[in-house]
Protein backbone atom coordinates (compact mmCIF):
# COMPACT_ATOMS: atom_id res chain seq x y z
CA UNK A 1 371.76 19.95 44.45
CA UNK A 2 368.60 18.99 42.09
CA UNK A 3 366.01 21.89 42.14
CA UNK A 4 362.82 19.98 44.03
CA UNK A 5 360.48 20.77 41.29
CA UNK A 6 357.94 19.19 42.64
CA UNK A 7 358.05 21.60 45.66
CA UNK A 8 358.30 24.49 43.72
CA UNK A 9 355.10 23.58 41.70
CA UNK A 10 353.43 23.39 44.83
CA UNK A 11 354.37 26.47 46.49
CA UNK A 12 353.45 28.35 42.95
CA UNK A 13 350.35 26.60 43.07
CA UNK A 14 349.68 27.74 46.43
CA UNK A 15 350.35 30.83 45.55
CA UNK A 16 348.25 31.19 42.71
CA UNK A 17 345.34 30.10 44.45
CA UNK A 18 345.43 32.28 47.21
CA UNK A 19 345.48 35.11 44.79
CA UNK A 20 342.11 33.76 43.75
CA UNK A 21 340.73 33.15 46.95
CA UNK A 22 341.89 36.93 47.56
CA UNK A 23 340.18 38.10 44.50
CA UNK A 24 336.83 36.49 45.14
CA UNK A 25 336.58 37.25 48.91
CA UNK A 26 337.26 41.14 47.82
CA UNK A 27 334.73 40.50 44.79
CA UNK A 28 332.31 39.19 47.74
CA UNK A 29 332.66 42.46 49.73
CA UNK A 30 332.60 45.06 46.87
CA UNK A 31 329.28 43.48 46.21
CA UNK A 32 327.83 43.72 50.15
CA UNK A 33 328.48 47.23 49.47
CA UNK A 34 326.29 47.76 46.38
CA UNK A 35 323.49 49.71 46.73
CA UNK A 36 320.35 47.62 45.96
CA UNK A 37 317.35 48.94 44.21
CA UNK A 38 314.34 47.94 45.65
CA UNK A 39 312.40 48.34 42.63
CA UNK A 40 313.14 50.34 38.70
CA UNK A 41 310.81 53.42 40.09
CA UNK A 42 313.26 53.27 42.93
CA UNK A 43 316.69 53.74 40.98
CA UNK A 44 314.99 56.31 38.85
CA UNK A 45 314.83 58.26 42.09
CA UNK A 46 318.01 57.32 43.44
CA UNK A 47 319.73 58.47 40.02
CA UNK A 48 318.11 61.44 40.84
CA UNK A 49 319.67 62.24 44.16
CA UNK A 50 323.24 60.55 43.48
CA UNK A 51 326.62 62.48 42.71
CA UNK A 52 327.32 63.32 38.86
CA UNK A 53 330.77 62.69 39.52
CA UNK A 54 331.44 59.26 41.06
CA UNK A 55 329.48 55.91 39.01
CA UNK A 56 326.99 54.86 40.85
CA UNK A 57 326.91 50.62 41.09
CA UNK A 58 323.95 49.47 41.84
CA UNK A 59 321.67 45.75 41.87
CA UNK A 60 318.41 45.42 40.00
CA UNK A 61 315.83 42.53 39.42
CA UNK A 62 313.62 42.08 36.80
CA UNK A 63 312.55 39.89 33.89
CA UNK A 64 314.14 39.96 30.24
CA UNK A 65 312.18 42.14 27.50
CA UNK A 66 313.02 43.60 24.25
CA UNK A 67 310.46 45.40 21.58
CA UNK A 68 312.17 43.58 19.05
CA UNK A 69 313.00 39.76 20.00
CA UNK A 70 315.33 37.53 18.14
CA UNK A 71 313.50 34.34 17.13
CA UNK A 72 315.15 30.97 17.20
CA UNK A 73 315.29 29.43 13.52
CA UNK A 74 315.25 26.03 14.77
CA UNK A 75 313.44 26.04 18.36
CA UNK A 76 311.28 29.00 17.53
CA UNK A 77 311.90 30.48 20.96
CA UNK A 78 312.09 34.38 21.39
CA UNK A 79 315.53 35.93 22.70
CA UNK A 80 317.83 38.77 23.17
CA UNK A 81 320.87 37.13 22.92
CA UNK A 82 321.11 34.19 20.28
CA UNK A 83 324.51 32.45 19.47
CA UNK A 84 324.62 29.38 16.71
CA UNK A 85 327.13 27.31 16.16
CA UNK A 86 328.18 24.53 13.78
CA UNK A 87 330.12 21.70 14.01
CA UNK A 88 331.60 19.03 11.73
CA UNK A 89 332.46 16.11 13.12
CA UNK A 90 334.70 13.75 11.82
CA UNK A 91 336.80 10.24 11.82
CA UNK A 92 340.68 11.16 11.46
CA UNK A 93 343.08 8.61 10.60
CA UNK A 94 346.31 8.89 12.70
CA UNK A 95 349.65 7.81 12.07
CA UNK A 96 349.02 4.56 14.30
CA UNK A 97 346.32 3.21 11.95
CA UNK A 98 343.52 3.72 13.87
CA UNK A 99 340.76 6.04 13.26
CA UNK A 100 339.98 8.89 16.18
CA UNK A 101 336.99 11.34 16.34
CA UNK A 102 337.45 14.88 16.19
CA UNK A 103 335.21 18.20 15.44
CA UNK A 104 336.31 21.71 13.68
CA UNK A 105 333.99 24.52 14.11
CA UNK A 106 332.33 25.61 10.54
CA UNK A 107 330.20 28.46 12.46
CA UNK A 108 329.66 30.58 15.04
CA UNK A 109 326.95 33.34 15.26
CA UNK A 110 326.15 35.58 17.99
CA UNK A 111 323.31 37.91 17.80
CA UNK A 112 321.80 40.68 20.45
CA UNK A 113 319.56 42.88 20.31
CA UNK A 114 318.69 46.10 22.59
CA UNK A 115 317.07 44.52 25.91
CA UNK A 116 316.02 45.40 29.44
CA UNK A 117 314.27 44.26 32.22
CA UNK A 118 310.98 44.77 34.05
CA UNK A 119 309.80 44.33 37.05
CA UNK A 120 306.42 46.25 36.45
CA UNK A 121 307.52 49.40 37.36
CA UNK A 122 309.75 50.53 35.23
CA UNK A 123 312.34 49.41 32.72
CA UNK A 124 316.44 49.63 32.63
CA UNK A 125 318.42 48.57 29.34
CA UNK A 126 321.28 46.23 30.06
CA UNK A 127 324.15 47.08 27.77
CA UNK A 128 327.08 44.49 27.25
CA UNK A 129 325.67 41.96 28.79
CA UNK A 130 327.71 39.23 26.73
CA UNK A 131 331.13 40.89 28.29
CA UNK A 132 329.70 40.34 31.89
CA UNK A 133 330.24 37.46 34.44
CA UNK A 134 327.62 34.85 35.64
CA UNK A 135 325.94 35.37 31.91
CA UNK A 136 324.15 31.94 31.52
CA UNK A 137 322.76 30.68 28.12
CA UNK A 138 319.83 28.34 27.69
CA UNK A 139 320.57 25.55 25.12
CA UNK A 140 316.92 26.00 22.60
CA UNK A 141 317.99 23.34 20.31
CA UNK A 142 320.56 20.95 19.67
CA UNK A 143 320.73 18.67 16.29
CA UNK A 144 322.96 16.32 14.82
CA UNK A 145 322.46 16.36 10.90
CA UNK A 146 324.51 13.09 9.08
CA UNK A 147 326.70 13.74 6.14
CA UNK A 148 325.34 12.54 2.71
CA UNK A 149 327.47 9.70 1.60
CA UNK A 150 327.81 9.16 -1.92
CA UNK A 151 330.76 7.32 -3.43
CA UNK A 152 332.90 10.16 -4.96
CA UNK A 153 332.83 12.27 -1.83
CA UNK A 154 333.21 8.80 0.52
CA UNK A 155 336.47 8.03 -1.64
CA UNK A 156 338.37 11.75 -1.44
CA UNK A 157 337.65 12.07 2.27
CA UNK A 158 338.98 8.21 3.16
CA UNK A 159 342.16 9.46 0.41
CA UNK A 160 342.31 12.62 3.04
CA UNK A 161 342.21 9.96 5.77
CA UNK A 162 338.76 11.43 6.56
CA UNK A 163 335.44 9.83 7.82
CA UNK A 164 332.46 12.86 7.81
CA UNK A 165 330.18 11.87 10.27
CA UNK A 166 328.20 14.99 10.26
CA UNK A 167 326.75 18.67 11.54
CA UNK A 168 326.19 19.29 15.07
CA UNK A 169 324.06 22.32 15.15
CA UNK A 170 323.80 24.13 18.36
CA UNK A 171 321.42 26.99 19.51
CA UNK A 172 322.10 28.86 22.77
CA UNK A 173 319.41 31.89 23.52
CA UNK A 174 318.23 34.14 26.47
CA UNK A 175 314.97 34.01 26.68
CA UNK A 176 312.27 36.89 27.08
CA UNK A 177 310.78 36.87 30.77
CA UNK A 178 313.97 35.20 32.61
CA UNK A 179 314.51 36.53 35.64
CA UNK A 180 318.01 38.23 36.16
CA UNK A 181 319.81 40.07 38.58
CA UNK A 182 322.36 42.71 37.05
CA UNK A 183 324.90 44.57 39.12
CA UNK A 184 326.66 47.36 37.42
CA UNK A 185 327.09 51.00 36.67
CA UNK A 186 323.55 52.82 36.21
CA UNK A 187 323.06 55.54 34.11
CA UNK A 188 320.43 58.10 32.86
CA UNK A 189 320.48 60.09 29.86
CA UNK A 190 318.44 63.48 28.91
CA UNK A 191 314.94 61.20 27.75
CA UNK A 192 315.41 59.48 31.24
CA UNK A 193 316.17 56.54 29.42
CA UNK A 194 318.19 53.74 32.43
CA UNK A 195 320.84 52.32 31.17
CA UNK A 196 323.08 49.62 33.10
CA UNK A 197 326.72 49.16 31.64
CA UNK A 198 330.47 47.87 32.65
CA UNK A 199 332.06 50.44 35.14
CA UNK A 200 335.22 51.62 34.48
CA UNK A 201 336.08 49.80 38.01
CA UNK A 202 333.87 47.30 39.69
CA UNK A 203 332.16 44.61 39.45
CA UNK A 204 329.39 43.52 36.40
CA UNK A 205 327.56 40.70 37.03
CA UNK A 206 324.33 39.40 34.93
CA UNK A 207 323.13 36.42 37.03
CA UNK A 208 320.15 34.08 37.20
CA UNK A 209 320.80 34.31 41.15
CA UNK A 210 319.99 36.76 43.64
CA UNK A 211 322.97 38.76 45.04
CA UNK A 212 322.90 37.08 48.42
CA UNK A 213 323.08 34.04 46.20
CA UNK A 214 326.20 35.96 44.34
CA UNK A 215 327.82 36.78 47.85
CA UNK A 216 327.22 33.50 48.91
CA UNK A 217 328.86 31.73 46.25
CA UNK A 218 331.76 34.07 46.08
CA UNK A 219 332.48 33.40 49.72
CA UNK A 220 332.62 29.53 49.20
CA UNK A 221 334.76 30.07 46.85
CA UNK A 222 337.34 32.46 48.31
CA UNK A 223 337.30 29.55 51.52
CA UNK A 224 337.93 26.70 48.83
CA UNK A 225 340.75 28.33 47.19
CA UNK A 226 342.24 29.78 50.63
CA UNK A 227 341.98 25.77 52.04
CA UNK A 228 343.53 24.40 49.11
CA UNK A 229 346.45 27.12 49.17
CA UNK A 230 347.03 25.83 52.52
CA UNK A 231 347.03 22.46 51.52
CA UNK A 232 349.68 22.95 48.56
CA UNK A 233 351.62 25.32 50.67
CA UNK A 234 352.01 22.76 53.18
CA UNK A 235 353.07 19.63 50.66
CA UNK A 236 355.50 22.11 49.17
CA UNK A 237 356.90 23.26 52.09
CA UNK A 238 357.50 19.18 53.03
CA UNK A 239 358.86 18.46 49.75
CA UNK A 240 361.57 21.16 49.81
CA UNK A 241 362.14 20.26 53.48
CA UNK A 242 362.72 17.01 52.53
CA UNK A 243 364.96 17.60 49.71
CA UNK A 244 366.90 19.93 52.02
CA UNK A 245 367.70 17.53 54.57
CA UNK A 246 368.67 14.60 51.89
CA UNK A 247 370.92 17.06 50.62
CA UNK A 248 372.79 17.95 54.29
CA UNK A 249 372.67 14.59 55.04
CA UNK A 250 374.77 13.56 52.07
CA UNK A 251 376.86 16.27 52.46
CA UNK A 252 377.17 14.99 55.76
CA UNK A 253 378.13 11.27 54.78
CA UNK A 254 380.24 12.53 52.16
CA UNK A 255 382.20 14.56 54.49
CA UNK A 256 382.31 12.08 57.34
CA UNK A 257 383.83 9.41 54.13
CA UNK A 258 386.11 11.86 52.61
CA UNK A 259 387.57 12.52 56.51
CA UNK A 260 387.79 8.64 57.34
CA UNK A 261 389.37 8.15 53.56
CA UNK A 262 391.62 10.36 54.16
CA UNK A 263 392.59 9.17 57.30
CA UNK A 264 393.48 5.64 55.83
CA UNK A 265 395.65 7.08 53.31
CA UNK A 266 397.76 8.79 55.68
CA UNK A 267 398.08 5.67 57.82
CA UNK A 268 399.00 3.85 54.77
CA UNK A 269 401.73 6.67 53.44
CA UNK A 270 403.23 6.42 57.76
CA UNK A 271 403.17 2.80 57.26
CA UNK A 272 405.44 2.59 54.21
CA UNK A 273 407.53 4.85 55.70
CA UNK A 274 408.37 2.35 58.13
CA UNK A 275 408.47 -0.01 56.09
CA UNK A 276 411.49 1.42 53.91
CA UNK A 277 412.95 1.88 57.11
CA UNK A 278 413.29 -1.85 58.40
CA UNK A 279 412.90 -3.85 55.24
CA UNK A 280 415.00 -6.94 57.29
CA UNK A 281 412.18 -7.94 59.87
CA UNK A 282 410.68 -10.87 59.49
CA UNK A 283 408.35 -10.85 62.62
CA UNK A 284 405.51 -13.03 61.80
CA UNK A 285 402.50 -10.50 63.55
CA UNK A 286 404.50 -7.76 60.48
CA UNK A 287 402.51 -9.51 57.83
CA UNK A 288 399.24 -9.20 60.20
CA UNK A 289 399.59 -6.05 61.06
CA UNK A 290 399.85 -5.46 57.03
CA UNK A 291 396.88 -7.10 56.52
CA UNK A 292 394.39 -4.86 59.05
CA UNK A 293 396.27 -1.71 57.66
CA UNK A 294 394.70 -2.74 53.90
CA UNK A 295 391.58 -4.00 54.90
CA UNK A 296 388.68 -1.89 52.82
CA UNK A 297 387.66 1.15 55.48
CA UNK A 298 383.80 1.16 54.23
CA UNK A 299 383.03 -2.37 54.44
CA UNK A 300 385.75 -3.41 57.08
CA UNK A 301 386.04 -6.98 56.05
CA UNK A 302 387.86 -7.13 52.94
CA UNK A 303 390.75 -5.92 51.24
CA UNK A 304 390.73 -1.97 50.00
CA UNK A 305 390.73 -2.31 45.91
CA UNK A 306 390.31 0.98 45.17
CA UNK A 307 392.08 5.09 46.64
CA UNK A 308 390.26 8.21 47.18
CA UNK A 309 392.47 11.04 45.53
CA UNK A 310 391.54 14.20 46.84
């Protein structure tokens, strides 16, 4: 019997995806029970009260600040984080003659600077940010610079089988005064200084949306991948179903021909028995009676050609 890959794709897929869906629903709940900070004067004084043993997760919103801003070199815009990146882009001849575009990365810069946020207040420093989930960069610039074509250089790249087309510069920056929501472990050192970092266990999140918008999402989420676990479970399931009863029912035939094969040879050996037995009749229905003892016992209408040896 074949292995129904097919099937088996499906039920890993199935499985797979309700792993996620499990994942983000329990990501979804773990953040219903954050505490939420109403405002940065507020955490200062829950920091105060909370247990020096276990981390204390908590949700604050504010906007992005830093005393010393990153400036974009080609937008001019004022960031925290700034990543650049460089691309050549290119015409590559392939082994079919034709020419296909592709891109190889030349650079790639990322740059950060110590940042917080505000809400007027009071301040807490975000630390890590880049590491956490929902982190979403702003595109400040992008620019496409052509390659300078002069003869020598146009000759050894088409002897490479090369075309330069150009730089694609890119610029990617978070700005000073978004508004983010950051959920993580919260912090205060000796000065009182607020920091927010990674906990060793739970969730870190640096968002553009709320948390209700976080929960929310998360919950859609955990439904799609449950429904579509469902969905390959059940086309799995069919597919190996399917492939199990092909297989019995060939089994089945196979047994039911081998039985009626079988069968015909012993009639055959019984009837050559007799024959050696009275080789002087000459009964004219004899020769009948040979001929619907040969005929074929699949098709029934012709003669048998071929034995099944078991």
């Amino acid at each position: 019997m074949m292995i129904p890959w097919g099937g088996v794709g499906c039920c890993l897929s199935a499985a797979a995806l309700y792993l996620l869906g499990r994942s983000s629903g329990r990501d979804a709940e773990v953040l219903r029970s954050v505490a939420r900070a109403g405002s940065m004067k507020d955490l200062a004084a829950i920091l105060d009260t909370a247990s020096k043993v276990l981390p204390l997760v908590v949700a604050v919103s504010g906007r992005v600040g830093s005393d010393t801003p990153l400036i974009c070199q080609q937008s001019g815009m004022r960031g925290v984080i700034v990543e650049e990146m460089a691309e050549q882009h290119f015409l590559k001849h392939n082994d079919a003659g034709s020419w296909i575009q592709d891109s190889a990365v030349m650079l790639s810069v990322s740059k950060e600077v110590p940042w917080y946020l505000d809400d007027g207040t009071g301040r807490v420093y975000v630390v890590g940010a880049r590491a956490a989930s929902g982190l979403i960069l702003t595109v400040a610039s992008e620019v496409f610079e052509e390659s300078g074509r002069t003869l020598v250089r146009g000759t050894l790249d088409y002897l490479q089988g090369l075309k330069m087309l150009g730089v694609k510069r890119t610029e990617r920056v978070l700005p000073t005064g978004t508004s983010l929501t950051v959920v993580g472990e919260a912090i205060k050192d000796d000065v009182g200084t607020i920091r927010i970092q990674r906990p060793h266990k739970g969730p870190f999140y640096v968002s553009p949306k709320s948390i209700d918008q976080l929960i929310l999402n998360l919950g859609k989420w955990a439904k799609l991948y449950r429904l579509a676990s469902m969905g390959f479970a059940t086309f799995g399931v069919f597919l190996l179903a399917k492939r199990a009863i092909q297989h019995f029912l060939q089994r089945k035939r196979r047994h039911k021909l081998q039985k009626r094969v079988l069968h015909a040879a012993a009639q055959r050996q019984a009837r050559e028995a007799e024959g050696g037995n009275d080789t002087a009749d000459t009964d004219p229905n004899s020769k009948k009676d040979q001929l619907v003892l040969d005929i074929c016992v699949i098709c029934l209408e012709q003669e048998y050609n071929a034995v099944f040896v078991p």
